[in-house]
Protein backbone atom coordinates (compact mmCIF):
# COMPACT_ATOMS: atom_id res chain seq x y z
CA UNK A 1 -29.74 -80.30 -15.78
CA UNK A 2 -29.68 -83.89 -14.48
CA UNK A 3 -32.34 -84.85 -17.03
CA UNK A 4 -29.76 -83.16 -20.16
CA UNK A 5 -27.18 -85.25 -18.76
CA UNK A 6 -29.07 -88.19 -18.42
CA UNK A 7 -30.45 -87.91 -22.26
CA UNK A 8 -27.60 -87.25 -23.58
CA UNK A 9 -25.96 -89.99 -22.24
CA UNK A 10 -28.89 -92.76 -22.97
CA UNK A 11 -29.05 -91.47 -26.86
CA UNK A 12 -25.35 -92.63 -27.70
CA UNK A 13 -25.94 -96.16 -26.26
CA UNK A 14 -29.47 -96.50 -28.25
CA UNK A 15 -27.60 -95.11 -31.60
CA UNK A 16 -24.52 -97.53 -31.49
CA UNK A 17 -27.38 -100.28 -29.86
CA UNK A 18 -28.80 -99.84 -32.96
CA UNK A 19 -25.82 -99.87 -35.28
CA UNK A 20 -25.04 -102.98 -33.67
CA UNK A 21 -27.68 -104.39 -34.19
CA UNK A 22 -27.39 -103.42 -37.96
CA UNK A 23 -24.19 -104.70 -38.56
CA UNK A 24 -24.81 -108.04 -37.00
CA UNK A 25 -27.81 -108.55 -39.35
CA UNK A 26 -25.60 -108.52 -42.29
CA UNK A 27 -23.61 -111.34 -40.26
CA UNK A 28 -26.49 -113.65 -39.56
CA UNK A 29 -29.16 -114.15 -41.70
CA UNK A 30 -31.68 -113.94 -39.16
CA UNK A 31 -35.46 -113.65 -39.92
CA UNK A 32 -36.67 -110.35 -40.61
CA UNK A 33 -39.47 -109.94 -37.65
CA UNK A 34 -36.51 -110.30 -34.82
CA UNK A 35 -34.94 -106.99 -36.57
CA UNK A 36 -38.53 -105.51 -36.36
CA UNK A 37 -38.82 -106.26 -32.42
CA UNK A 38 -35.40 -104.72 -31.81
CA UNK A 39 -35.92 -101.50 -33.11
CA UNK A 40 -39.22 -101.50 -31.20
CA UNK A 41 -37.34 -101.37 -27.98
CA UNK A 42 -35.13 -99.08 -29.06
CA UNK A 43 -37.91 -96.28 -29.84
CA UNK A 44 -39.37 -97.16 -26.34
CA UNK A 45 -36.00 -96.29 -24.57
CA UNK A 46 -35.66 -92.89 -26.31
CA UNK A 47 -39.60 -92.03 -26.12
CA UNK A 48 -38.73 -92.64 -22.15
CA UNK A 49 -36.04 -90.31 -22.14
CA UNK A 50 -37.40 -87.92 -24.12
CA UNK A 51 -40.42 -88.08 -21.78
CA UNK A 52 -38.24 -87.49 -18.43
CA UNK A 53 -36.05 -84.82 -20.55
CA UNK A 54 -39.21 -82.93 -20.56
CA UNK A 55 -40.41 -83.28 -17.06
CA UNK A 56 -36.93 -81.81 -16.32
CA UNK A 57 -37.39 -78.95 -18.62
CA UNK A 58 -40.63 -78.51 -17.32
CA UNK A 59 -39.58 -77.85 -13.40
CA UNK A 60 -36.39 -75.82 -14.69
CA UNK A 61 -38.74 -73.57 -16.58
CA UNK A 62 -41.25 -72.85 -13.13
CA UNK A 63 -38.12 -72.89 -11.02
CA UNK A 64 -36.57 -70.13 -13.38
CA UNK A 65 -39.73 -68.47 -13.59
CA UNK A 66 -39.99 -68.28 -9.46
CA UNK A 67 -36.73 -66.73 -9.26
CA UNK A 68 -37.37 -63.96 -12.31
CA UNK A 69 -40.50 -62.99 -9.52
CA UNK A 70 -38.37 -62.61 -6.75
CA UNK A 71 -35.79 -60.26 -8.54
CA UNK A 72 -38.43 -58.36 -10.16
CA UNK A 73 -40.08 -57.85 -6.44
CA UNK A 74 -36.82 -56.52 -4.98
CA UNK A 75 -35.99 -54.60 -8.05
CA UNK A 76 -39.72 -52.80 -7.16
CA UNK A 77 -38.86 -52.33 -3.64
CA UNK A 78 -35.56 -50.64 -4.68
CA UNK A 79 -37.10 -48.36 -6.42
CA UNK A 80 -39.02 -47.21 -4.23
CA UNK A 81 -36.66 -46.95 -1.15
CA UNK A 82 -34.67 -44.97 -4.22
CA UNK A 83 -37.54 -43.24 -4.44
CA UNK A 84 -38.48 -42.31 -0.58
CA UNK A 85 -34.60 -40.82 -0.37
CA UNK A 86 -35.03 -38.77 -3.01
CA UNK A 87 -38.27 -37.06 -1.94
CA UNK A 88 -36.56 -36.86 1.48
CA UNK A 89 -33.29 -35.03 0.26
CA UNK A 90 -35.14 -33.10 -1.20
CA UNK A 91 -36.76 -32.07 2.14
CA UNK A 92 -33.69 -31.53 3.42
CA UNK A 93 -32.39 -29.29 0.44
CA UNK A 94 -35.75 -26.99 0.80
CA UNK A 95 -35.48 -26.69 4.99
CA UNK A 96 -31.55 -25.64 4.50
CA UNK A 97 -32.51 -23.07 2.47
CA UNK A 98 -35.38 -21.68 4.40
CA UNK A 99 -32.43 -21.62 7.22
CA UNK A 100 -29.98 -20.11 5.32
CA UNK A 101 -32.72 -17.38 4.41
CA UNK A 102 -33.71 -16.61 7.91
CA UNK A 103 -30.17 -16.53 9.02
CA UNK A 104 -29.50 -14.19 6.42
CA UNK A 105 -32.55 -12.02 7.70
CA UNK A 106 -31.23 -11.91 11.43
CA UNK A 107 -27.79 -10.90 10.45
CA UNK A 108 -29.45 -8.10 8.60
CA UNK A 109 -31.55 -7.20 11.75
CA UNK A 110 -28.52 -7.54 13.83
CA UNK A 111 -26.83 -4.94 11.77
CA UNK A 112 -30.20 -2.40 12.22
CA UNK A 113 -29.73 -3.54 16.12
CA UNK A 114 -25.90 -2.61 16.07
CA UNK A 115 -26.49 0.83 14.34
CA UNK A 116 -29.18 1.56 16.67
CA UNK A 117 -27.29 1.03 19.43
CA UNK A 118 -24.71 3.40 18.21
CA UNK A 119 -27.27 6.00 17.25
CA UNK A 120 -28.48 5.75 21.19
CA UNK A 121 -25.04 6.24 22.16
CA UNK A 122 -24.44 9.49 20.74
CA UNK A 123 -27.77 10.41 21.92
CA UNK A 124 -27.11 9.53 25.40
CA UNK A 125 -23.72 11.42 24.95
CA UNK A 126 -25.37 14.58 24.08
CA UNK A 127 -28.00 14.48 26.40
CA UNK A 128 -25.18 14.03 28.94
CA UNK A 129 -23.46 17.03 27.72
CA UNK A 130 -26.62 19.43 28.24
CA UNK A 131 -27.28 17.83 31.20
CA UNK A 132 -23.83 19.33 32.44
CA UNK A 133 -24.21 22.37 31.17
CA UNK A 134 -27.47 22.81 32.58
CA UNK A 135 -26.22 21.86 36.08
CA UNK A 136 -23.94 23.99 35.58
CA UNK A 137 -26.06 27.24 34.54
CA UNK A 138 -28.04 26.12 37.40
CA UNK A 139 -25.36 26.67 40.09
CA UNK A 140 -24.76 30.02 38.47
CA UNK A 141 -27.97 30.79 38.86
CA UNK A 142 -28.43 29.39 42.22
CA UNK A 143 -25.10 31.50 43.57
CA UNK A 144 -26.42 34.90 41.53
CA UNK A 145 -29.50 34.22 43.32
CA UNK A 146 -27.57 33.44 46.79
CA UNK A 147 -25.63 36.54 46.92
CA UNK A 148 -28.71 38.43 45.72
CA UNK A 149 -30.69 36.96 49.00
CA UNK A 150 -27.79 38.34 51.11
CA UNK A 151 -27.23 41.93 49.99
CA UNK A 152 -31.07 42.47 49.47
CA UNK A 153 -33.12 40.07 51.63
CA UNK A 154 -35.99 42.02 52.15
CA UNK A 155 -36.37 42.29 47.98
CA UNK A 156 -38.88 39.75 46.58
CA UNK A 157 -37.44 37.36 44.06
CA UNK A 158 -38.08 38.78 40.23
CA UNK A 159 -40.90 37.05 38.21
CA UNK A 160 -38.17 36.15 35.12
CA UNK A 161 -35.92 34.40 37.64
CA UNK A 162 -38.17 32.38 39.36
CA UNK A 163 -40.06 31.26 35.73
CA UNK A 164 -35.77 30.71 34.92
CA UNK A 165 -35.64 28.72 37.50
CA UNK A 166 -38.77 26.43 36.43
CA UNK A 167 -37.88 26.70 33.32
CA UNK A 168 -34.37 24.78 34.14
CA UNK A 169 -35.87 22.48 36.73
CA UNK A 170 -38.60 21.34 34.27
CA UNK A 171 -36.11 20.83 31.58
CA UNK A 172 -33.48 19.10 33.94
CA UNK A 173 -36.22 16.29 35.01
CA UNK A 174 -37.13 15.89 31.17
CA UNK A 175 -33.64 14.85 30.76
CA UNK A 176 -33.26 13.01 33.39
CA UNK A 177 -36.47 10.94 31.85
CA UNK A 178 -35.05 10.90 28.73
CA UNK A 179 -31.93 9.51 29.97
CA UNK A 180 -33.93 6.55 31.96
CA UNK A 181 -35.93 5.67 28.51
CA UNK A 182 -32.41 5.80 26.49
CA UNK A 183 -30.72 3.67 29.45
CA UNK A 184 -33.96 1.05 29.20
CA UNK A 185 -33.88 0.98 25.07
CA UNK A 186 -29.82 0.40 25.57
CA UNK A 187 -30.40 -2.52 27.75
CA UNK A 188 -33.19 -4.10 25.59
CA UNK A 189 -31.38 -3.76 22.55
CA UNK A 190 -28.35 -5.45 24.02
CA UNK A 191 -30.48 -8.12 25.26
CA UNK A 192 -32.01 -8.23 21.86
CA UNK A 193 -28.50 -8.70 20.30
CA UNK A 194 -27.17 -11.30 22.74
CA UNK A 195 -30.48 -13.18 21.51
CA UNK A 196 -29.90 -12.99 18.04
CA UNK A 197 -26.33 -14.19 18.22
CA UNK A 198 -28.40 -17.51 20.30
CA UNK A 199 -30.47 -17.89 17.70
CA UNK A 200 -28.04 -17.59 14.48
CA UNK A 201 -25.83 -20.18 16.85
CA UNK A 202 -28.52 -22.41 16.65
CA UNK A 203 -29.61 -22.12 13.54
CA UNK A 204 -25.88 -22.61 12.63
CA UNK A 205 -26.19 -26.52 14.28
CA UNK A 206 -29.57 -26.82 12.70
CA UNK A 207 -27.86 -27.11 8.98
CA UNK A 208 -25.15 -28.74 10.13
CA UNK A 209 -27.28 -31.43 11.46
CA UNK A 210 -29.59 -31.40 8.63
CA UNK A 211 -26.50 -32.05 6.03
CA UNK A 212 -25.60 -34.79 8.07
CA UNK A 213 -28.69 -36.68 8.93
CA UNK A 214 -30.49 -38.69 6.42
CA UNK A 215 -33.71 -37.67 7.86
CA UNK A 216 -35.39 -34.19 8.25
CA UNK A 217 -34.74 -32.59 11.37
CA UNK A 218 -35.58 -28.67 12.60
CA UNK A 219 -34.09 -26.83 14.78
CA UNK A 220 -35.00 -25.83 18.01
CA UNK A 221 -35.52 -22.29 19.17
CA UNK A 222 -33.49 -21.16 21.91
CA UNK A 223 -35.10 -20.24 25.49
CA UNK A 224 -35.07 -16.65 25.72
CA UNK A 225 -36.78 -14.81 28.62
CA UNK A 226 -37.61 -10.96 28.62
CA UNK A 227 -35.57 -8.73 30.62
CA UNK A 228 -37.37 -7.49 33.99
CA UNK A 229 -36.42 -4.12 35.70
CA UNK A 230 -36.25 -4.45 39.10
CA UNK A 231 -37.30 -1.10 39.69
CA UNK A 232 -36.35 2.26 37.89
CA UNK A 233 -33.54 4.42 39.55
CA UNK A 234 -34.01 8.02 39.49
CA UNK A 235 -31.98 10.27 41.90
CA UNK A 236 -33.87 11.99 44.49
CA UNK A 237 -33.16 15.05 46.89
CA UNK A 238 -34.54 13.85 49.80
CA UNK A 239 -31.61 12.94 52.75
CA UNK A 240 -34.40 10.91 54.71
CA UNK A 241 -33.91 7.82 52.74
CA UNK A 242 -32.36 4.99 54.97
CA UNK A 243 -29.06 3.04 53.20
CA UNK A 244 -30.07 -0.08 53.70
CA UNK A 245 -32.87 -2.93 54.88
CA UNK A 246 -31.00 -2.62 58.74
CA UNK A 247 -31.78 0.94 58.63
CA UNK A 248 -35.07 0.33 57.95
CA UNK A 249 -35.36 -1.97 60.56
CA UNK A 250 -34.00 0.03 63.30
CA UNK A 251 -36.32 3.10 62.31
CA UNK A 252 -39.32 0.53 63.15
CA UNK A 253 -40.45 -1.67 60.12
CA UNK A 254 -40.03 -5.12 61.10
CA UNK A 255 -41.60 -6.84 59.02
CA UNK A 256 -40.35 -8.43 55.75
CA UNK A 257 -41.07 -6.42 52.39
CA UNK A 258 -40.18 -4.53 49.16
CA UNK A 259 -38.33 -1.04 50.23
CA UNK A 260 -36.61 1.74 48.73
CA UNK A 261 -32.71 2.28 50.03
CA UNK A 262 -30.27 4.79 48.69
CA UNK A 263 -26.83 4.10 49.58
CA UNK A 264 -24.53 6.92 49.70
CA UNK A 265 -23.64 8.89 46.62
CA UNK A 266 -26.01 6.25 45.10
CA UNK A 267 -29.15 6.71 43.34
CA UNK A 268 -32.48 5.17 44.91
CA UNK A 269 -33.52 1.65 44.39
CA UNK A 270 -35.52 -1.02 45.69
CA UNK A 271 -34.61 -4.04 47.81
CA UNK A 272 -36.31 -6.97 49.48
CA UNK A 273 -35.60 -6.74 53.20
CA UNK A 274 -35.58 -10.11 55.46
CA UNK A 275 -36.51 -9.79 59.02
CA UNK A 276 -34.66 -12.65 60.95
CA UNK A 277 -33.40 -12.97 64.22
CA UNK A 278 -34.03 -9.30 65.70
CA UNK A 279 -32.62 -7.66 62.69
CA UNK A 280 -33.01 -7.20 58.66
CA UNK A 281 -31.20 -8.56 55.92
CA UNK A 282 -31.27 -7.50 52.20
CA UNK A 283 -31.24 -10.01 49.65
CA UNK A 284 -29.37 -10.31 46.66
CA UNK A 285 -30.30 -13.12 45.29
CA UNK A 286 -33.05 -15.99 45.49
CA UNK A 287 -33.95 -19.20 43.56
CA UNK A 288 -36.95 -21.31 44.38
CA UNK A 289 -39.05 -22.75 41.48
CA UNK A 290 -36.87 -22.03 38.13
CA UNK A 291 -39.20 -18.89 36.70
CA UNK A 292 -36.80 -17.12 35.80
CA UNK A 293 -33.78 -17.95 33.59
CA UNK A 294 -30.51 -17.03 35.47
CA UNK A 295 -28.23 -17.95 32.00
CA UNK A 296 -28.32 -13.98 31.68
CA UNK A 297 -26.02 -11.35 30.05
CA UNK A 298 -23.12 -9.53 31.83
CA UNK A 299 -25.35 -6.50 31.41
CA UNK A 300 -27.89 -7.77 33.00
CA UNK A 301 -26.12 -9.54 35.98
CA UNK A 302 -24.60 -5.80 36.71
CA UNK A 303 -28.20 -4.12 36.84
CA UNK A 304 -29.94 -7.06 38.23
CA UNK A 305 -33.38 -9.16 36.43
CA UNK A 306 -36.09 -10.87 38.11
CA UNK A 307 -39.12 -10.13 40.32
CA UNK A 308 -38.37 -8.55 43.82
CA UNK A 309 -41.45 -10.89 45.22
CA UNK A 310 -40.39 -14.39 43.11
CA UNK A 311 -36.83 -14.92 41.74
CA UNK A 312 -34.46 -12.07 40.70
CA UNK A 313 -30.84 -11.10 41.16
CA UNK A 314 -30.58 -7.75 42.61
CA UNK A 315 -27.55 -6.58 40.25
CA UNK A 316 -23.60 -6.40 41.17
CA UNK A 317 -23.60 -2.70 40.54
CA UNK A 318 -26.25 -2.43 43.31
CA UNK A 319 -24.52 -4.71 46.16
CA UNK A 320 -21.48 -2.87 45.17
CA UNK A 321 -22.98 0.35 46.20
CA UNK A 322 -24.43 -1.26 49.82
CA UNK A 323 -21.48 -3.40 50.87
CA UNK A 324 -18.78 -0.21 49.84
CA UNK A 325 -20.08 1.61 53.11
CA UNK A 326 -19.18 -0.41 55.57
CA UNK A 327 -18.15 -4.11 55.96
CA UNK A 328 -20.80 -6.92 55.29
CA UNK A 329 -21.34 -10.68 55.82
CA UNK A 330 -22.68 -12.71 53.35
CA UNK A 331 -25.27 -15.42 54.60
CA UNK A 332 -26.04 -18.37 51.83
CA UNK A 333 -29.29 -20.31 53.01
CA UNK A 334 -29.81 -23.97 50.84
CA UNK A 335 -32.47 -26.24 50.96
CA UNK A 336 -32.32 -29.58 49.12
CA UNK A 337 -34.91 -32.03 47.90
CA UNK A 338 -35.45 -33.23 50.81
CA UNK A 339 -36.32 -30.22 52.53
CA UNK A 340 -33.05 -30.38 54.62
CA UNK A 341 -31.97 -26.39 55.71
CA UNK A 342 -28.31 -25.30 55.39
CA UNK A 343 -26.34 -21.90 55.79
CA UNK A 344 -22.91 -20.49 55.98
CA UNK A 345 -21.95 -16.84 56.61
CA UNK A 346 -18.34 -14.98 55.63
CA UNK A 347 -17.24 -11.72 56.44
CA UNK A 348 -16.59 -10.74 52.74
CA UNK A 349 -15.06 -7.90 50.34
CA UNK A 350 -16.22 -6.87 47.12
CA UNK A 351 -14.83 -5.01 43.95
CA UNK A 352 -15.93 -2.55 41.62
CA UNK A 353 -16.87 -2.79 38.13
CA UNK A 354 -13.03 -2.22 36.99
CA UNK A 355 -11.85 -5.63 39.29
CA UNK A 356 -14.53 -7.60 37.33
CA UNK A 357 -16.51 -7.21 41.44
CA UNK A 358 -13.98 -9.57 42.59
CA UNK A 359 -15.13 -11.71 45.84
CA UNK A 360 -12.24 -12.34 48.95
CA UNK A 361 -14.16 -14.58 51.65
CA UNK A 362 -13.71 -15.48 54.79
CA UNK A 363 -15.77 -18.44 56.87
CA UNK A 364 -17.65 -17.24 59.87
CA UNK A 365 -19.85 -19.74 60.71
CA UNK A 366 -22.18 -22.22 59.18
CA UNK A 367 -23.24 -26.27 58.51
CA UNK A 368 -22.39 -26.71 54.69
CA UNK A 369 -18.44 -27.32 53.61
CA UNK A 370 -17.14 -26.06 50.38
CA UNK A 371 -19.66 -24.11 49.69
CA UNK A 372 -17.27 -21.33 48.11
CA UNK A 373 -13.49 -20.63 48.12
CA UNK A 374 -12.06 -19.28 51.09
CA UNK A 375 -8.85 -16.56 50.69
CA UNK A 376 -8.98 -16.46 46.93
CA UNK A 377 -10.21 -13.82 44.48
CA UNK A 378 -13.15 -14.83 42.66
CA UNK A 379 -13.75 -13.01 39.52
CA UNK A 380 -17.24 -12.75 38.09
CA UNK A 381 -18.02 -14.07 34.72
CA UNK A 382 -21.20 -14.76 32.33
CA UNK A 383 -20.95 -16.42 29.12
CA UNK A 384 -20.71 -12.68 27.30
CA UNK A 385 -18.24 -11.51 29.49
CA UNK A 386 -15.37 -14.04 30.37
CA UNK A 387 -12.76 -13.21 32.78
CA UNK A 388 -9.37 -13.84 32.07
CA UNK A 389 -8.22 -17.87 33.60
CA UNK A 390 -11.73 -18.84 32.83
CA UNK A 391 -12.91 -18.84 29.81
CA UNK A 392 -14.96 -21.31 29.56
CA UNK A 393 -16.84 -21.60 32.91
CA UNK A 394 -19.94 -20.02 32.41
CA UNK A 395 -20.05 -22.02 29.24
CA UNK A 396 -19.64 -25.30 30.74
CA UNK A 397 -21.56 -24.32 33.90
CA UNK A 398 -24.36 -21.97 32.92
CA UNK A 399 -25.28 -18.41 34.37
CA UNK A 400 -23.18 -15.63 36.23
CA UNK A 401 -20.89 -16.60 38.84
CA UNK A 402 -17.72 -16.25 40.67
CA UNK A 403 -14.95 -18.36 39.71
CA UNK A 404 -11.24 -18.85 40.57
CA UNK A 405 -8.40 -20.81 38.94
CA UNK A 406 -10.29 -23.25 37.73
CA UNK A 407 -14.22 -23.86 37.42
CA UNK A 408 -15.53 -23.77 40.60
CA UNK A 409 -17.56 -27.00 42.29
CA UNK A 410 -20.35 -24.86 43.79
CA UNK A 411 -22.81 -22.20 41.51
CA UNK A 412 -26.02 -20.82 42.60
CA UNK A 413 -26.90 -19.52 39.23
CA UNK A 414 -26.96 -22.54 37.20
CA UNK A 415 -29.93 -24.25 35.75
CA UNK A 416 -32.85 -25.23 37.81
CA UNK A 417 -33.19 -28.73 37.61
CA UNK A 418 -35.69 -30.81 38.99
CA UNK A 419 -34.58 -33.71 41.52
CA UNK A 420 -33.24 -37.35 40.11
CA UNK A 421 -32.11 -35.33 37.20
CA UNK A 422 -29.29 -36.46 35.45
CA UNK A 423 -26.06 -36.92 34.88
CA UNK A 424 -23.12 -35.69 36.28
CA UNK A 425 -22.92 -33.16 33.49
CA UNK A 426 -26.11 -32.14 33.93
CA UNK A 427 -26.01 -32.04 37.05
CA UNK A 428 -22.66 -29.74 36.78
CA UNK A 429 -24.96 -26.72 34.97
CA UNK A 430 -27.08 -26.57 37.65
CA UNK A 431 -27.75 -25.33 41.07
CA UNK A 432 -25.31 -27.73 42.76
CA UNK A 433 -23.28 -27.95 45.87
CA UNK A 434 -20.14 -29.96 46.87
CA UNK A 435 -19.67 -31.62 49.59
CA UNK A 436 -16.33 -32.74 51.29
CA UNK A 437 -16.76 -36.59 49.49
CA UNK A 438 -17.17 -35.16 46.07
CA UNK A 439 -20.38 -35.80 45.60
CA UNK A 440 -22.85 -33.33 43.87
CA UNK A 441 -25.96 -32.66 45.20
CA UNK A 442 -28.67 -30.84 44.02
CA UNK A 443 -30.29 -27.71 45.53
CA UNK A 444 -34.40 -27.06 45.62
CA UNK A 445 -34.13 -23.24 46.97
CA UNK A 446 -31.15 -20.63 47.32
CA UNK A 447 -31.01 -17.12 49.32
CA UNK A 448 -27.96 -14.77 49.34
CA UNK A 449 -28.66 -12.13 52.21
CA UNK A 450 -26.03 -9.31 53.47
CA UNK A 451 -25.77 -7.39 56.23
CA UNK A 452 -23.53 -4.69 58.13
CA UNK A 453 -21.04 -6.42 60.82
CA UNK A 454 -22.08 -3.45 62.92
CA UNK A 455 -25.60 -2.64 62.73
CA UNK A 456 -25.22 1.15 64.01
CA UNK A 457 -22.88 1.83 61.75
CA UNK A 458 -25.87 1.80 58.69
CA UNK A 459 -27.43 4.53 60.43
């Protein structure tokens, strides 16, 4: 540009130089080779700026050139960021629909779960109802048969009503079977269908996510873990059965073990019995390596899950039928991450099913403060099952536990997290204790035991 300018400024001056000069010829009659020199000069001047005019061109050309390069190699690397998206949206449009076809799937399976459960209903109903009214031919029978014995005992008892009575006995114990097979198929379906609604939740997030994020992302599956029987109840005629692990104790077994108790008007179950100081307690629940998942159904916290000989929660309908004999303690044995001991017993009551097995304790004795409410009824919730005043507690603090007013500081059920975990909301969901500072500290093992206040009175 410079150069332009420059030219176009040097060709007026050499044009009227020369006009000039042409004029002042006609003026002066000077000789003609002095007009021939001038005009010389003049050529020179424009031949030099000429000359630099196209140098100048010459660098604006390579300069423009350079620049046409660079916009050309962005332009490329446009397109192909352009076309990187594009092949990733279209990712993202292909994995949404897969989702939205497998959610579609599971809400068709939980629909086939939901009718099956109703179809085992009225089966269990019916069975139920000829259950009755075979119990109830039966005591016919057995009075008929009573009386019978008394007006004629020295008369054998007839063939057809001894094969009667098989016949009834046989068909009461298939029903009984029948009704522990519908019971277990009840219970796996309704774990089935709290794991469905887990995984449609999570599939939910995983489009959600995916819509948002620029990049491809898949959900995760949720942690599910089968549902273990601690043993299968049947009801049993025997009367020799003791009522608890003290019981056992006192008729001689002291030493520490799986046995089978039968409270009163209770079926028969087993327990893990604890010999400790000159006595046995039965546990109800224990924690020590995170094996099994404790984020369980309200189903499933009322019958109990686990293994008897690892980790397991022995079920609130079974405690309820122990501690409703006579009155209990509760002993809760920690151990932290540093292998440091602590315990605390109450004198406790418990409520049925109906109360939601609502908790009054008292403080007996023991080294570790706060470690539940004392004088206040705490209501048992799971994330299924919320009581009313907490709804979101077991959501915000994982598994089955008993909670008051607000979300309690202290749950045995929660997560098992490993030590130097974590935030404080991490921290919150799992097994945690508070001491009187506020701080939150982390527990390695857990143990709730009970036992009767007054050992005879088990016998």
């Amino acid at each position: 540009m410079h150069t332009i300018k420059l030219f176009l400024f040097i060709v007026p001056l050499v044009i009227s130089s020369k006009i000039d000069r042409d004029y002042s010829s006609y003026d002066s009659m000077s000789p003609e080779p002095k007009s021939r020199f001038a005009m010389l000069d003049d050529v020179k001047i424009l031949a030099n700026g000429l000359l630099q005019l196209g140098h100048g061109l010459k660098d604006f050309v390579h300069k423009t050139k350079g620049q046409i390069n660079d916009i050309f190699q962005k332009l490329n690397i446009f397109d192909q960021s352009f076309y990187d998206l594009s092949l990733q949206t279209n990712e993202i449009k292909e994995e949404e629909k897969e989702l939205r076809r497998t959610t579609s799937k599971l809400q068709v399976k939980n629909e086939e779960v939901k009718n099956m459960s109703l179809e085992l209903n009225s089966k269990l109903e019916s069975l139920l109802e000829e259950k009755n009214l075979l119990q109830q031919k039966v005591k016919y029978l057995e009075k008929e048969l009573t009386s019978l014995t008394k007006n004629q005992p020295q008369i054998q008892e007839h063939p057809e009503v001894t094969s009667l009575k098989n016949f009834v006995e046989q068909q009461e114990n298939s029903i009984k079977d029948l009704l522990q097979t519908v019971e277990e198929q009840y219970r796996q379906l309704n774990q089935q269908h709290s794991q469905i609604k887990e995984i449609e939740k999570q599939l939910r997030t995983g489009i959600q996510e995916s819509t948002e994020n620029s990049l491809s992302s898949k959900p995760r599956a949720p942690r599910t873990t089968p549902f273990l029987h601690l043993n299968e109840t049947k009801i049993v005629e025997h009367d020799d059965i003791p009522a608890n692990c003290t019981t056992i104790y006192n008729r001689g077994k002291h030493t520490s073990g799986i046995y089978s108790i039968r409270p009163s008007n209770s079926q028969v179950f087993n327990v893990y019995c604890d010999v400790k100081s000159g006595t046995s307690w039965t546990v109800i629940q224990h924690r020590i390596d995170g094996s099994q998942n404790f984020n369980e159904t309200w189903e499933n916290y009322r019958y109990g899950f686990g293994s008897l000989d690892g980790e397991f929660w022995l079920g609130l309908d079974k405690i309820y039928s122990i501690v409703k004999q006579s009155n209990y303690i509760l002993r809760i044995e920690l151990e932290d991450w540093k292998d440091n001991k602590h315990y605390i017993e109450y004198s406790f009551h418990l409520g049925d099913h109906e109360t939601n097995y609502m908790l009054h304790l008292v403080e007996i004795t023991g080294n570790v403060p706060n470690a539940l409410p004392e004088h206040k009824d705490l209501v048992f919730s799971t994330w299924d099952h919320k009581a009313k005043g907490h709804v979101n507690c077991p959501e915000s603090y994982s598994g089955g536990w008993w909670y008051h007013d607000v979300c309690g500081e202290n749950n045995l059920n929660g997560n098992y997290n490993k030590p130097r975990a974590k935030t404080k909301p991490e921290r919150r969901r799992g097994i945690y204790w508070k001491s009187q500072n506020g701080r939150l500290y982390s527990i390695k093992s857990t143990k709730m035991l009970i036992h009767p206040i007054d050992s005879e009175s088990s016998e």
